[in-house]
PDB file of N, CA and C in Angstrom:
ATOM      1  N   UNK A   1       0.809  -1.205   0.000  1.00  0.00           N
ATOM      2  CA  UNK A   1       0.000   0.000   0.000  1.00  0.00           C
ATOM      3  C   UNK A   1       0.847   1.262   0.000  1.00  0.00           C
ATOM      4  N   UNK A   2       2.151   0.943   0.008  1.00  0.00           N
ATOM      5  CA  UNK A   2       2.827   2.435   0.355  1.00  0.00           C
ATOM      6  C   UNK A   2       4.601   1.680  -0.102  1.00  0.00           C
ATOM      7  N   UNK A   3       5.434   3.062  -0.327  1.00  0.00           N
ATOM      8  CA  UNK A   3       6.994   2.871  -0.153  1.00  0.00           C
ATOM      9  C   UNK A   3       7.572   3.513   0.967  1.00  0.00           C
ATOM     10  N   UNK A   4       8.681   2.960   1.175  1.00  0.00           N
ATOM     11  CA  UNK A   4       9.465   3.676   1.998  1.00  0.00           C
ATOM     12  C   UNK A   4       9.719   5.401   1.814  1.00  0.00           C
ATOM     13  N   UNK A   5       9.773   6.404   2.476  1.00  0.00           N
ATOM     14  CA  UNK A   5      10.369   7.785   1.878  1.00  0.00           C
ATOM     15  C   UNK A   5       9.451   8.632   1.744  1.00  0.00           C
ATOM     16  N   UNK A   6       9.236   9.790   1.446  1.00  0.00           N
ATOM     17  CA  UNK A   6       8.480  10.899   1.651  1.00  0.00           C
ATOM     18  C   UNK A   6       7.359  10.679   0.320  1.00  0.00           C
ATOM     19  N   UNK A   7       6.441  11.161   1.250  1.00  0.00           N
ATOM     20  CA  UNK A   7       4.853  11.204  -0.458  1.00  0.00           C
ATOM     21  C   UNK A   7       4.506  12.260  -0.203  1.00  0.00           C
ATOM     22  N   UNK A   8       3.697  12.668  -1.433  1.00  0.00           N
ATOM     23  CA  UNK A   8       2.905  13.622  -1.225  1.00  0.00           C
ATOM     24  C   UNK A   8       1.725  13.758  -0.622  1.00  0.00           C
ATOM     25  N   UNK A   9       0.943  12.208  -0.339  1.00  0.00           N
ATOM     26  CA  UNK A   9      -0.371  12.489   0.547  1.00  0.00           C
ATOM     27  C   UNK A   9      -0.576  11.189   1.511  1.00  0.00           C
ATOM     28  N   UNK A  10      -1.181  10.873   2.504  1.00  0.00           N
ATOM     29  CA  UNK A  10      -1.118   9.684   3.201  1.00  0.00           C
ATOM     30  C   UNK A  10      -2.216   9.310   2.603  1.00  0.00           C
ATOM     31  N   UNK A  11      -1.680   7.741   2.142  1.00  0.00           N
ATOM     32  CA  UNK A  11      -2.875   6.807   1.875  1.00  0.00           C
ATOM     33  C   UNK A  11      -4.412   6.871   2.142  1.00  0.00           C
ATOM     34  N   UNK A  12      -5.153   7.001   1.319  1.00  0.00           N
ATOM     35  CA  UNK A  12      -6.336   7.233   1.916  1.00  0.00           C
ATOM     36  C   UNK A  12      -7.220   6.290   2.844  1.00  0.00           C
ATOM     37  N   UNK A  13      -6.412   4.984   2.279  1.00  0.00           N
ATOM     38  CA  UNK A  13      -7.269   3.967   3.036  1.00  0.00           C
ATOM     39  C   UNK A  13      -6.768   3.502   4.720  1.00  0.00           C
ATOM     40  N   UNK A  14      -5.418   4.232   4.686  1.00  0.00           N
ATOM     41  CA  UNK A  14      -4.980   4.340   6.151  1.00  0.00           C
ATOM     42  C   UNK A  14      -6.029   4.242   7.459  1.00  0.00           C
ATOM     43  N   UNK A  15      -7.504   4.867   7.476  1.00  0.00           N
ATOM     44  CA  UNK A  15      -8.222   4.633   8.748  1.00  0.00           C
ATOM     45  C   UNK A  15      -8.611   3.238   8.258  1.00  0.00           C
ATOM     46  N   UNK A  16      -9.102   2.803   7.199  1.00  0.00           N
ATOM     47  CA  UNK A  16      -9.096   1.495   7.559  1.00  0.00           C
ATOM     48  C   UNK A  16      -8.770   0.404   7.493  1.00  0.00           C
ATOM     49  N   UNK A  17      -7.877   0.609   7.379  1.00  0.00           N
ATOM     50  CA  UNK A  17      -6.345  -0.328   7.573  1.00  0.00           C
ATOM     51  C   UNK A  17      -6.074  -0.669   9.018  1.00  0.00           C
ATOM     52  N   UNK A  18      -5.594   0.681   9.466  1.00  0.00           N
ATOM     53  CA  UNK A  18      -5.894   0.575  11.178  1.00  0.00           C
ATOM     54  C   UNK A  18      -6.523  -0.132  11.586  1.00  0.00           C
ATOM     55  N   UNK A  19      -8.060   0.045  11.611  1.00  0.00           N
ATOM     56  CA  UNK A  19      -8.891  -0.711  11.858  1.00  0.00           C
ATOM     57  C   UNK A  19      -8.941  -2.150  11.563  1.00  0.00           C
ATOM     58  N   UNK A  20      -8.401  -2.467  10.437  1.00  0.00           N
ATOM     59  CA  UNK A  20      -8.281  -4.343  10.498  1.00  0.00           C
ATOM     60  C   UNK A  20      -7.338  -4.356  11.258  1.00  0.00           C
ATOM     61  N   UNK A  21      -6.124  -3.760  11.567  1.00  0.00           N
ATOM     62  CA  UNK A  21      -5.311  -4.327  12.010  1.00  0.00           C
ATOM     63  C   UNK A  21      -5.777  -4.287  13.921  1.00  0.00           C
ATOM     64  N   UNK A  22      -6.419  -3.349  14.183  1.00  0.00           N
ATOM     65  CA  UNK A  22      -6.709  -3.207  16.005  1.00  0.00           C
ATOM     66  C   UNK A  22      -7.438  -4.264  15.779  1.00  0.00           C
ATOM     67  N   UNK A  23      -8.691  -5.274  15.134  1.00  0.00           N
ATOM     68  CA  UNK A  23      -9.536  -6.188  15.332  1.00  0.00           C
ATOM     69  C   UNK A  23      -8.614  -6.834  15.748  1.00  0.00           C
ATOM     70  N   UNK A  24      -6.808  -7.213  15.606  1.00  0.00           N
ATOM     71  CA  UNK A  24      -6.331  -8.573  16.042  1.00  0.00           C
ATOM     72  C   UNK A  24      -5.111  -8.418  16.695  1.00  0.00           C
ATOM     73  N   UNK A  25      -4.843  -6.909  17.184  1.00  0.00           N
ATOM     74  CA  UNK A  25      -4.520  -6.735  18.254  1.00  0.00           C
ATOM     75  C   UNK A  25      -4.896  -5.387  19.089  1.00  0.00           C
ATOM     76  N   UNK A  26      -3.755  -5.436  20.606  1.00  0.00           N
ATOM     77  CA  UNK A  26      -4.612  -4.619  21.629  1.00  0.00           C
ATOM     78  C   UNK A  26      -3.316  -3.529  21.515  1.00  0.00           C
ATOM     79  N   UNK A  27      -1.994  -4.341  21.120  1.00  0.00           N
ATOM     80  CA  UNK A  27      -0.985  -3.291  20.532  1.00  0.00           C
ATOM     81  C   UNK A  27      -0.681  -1.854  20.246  1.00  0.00           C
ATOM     82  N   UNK A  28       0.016  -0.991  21.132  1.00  0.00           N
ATOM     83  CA  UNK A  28       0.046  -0.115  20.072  1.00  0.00           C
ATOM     84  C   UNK A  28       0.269   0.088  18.702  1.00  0.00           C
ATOM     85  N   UNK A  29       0.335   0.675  17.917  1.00  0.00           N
ATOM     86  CA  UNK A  29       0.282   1.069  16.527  1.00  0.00           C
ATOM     87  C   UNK A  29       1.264   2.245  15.929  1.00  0.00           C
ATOM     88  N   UNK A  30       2.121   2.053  15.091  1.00  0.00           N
ATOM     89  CA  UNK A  30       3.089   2.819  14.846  1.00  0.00           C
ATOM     90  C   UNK A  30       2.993   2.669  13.017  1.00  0.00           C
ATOM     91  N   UNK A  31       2.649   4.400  12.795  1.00  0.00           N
ATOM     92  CA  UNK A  31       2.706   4.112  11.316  1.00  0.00           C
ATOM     93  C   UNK A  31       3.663   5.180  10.287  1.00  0.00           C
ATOM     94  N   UNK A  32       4.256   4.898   9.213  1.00  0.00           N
ATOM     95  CA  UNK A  32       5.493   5.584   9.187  1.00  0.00           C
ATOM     96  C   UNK A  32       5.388   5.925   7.667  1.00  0.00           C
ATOM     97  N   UNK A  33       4.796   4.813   7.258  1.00  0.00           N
ATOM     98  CA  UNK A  33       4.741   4.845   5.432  1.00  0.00           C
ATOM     99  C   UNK A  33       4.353   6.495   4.890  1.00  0.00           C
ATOM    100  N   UNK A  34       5.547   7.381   4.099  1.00  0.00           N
ATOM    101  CA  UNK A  34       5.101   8.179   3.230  1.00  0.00           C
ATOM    102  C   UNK A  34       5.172   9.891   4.010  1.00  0.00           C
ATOM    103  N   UNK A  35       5.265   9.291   5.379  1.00  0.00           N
ATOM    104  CA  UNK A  35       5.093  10.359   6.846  1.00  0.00           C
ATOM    105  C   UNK A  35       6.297  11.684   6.308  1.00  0.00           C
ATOM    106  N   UNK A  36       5.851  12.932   5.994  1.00  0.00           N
ATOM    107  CA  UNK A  36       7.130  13.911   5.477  1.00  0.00           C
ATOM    108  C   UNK A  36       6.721  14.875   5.929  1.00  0.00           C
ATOM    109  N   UNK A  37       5.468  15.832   6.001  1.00  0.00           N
ATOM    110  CA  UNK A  37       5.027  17.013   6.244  1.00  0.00           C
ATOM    111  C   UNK A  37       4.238  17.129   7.654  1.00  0.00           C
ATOM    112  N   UNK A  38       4.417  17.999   7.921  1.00  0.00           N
ATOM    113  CA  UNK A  38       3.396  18.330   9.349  1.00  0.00           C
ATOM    114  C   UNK A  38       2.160  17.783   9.015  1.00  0.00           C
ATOM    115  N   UNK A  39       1.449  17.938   8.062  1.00  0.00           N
ATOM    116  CA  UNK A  39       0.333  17.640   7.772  1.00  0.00           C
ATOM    117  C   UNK A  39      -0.261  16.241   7.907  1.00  0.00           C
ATOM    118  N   UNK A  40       1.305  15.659   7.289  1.00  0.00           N
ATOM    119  CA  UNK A  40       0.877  13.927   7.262  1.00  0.00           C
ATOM    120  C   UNK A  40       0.905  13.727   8.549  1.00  0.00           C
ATOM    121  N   UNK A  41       1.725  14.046   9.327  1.00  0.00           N
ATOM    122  CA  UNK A  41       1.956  13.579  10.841  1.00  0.00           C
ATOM    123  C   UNK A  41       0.857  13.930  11.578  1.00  0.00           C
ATOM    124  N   UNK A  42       0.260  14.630  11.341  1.00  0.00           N
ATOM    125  CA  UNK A  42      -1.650  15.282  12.134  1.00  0.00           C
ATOM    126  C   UNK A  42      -2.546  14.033  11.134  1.00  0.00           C
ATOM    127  N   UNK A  43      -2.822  14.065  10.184  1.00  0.00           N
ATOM    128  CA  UNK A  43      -3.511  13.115   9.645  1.00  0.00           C
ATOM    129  C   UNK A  43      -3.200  11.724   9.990  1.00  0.00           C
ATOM    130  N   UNK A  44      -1.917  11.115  10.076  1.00  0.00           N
ATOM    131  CA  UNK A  44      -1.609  10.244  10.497  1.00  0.00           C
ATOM    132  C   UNK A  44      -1.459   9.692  12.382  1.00  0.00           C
ATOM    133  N   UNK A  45      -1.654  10.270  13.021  1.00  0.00           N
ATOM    134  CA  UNK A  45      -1.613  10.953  14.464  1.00  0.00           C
ATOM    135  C   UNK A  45      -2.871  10.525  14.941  1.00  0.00           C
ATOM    136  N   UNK A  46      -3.847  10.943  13.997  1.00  0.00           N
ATOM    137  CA  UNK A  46      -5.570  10.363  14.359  1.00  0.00           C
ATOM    138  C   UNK A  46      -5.938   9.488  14.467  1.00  0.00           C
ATOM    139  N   UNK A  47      -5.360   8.562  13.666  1.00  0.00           N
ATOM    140  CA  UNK A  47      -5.450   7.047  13.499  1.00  0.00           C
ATOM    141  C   UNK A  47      -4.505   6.367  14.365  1.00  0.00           C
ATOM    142  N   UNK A  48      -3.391   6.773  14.438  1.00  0.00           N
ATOM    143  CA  UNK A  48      -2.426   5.512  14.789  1.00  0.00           C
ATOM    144  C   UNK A  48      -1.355   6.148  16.202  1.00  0.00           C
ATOM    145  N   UNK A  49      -1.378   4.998  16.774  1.00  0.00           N
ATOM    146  CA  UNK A  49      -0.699   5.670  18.584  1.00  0.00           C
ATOM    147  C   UNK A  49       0.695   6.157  18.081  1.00  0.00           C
ATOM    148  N   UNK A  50       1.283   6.229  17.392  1.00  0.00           N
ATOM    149  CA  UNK A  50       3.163   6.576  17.275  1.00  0.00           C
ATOM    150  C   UNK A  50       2.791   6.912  15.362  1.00  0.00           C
ATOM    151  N   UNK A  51       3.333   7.626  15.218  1.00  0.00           N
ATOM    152  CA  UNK A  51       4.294   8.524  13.610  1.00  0.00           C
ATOM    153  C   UNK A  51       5.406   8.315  13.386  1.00  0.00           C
ATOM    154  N   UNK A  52       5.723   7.504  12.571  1.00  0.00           N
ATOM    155  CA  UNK A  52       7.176   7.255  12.181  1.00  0.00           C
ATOM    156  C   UNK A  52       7.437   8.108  11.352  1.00  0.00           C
ATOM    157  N   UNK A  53       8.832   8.942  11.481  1.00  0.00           N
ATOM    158  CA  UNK A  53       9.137   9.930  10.430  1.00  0.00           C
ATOM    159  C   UNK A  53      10.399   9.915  10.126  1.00  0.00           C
ATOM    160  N   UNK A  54      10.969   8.713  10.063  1.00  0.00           N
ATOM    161  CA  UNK A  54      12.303   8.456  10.074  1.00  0.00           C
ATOM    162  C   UNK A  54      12.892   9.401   8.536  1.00  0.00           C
ATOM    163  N   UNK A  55      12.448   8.950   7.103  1.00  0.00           N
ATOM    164  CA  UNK A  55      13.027   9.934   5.950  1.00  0.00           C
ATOM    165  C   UNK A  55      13.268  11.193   6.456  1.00  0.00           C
ATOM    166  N   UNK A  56      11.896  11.452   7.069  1.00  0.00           N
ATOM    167  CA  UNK A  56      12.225  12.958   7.129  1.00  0.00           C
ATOM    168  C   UNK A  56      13.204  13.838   7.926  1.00  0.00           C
ATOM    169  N   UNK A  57      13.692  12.731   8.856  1.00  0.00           N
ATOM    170  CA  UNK A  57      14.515  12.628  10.041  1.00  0.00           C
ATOM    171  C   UNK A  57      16.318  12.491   8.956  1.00  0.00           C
ATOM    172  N   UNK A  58      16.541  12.202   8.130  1.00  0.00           N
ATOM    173  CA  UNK A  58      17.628  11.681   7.249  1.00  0.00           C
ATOM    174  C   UNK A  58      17.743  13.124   6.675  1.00  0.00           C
ATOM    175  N   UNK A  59      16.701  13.176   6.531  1.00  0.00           N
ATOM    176  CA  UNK A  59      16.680  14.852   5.127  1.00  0.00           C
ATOM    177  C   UNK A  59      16.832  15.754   5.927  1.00  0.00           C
ATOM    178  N   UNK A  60      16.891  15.797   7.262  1.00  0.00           N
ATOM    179  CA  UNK A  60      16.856  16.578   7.655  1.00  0.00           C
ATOM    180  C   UNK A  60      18.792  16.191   8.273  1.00  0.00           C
ATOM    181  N   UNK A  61      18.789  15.490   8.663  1.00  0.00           N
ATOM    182  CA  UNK A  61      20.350  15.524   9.020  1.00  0.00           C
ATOM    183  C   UNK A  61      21.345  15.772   7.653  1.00  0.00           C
ATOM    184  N   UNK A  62      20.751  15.386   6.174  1.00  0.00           N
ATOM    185  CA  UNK A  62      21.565  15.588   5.603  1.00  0.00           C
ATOM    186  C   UNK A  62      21.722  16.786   4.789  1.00  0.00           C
ATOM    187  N   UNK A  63      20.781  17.937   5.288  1.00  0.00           N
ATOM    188  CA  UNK A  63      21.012  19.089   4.651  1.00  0.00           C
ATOM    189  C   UNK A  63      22.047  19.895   6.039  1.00  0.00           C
ATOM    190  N   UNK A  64      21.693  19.249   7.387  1.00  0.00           N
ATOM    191  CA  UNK A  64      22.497  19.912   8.745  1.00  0.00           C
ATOM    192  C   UNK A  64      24.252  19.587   8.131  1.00  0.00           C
ATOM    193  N   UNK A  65      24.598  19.147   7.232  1.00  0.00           N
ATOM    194  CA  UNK A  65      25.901  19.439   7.314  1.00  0.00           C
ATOM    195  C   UNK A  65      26.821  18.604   9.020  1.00  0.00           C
ATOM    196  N   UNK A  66      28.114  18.835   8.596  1.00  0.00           N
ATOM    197  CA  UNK A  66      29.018  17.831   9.818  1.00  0.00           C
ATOM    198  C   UNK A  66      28.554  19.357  10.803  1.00  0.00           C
TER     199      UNK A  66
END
């Protein structure tokens, strides 16, 4: 449903995706696919207990220079 690395919009079917996946566990939930903009991270935030934003976390160290 998704690649690794920055998108331009979060999956739309993301709420219910979630949702199959809480029917079979009690788990938190950590979702990361596509995660780049503030925006995705609020949209994505609603649905799911943890935001993975690791790309954006890379792009961001690799414009910081040594």
């Amino acid at each position: 449903m998704g690649v690794t690395g920055s998108s331009d919009t979060v999956n739309s079917e993301l709420p219910q995706l979630v949702a199959r996946i809480r029917e079979h566990t009690s788990l938190p939930l950590a979702v990361g696919f596509g995660v780049s903009t503030r925006e995705h991270f609020k949209t994505v935030a609603k649905h799911a207990n943890g935001v993975v934003i690791g790309s954006r976390i890379v792009t961001v160290l690799k414009q910081a220079g040594a």
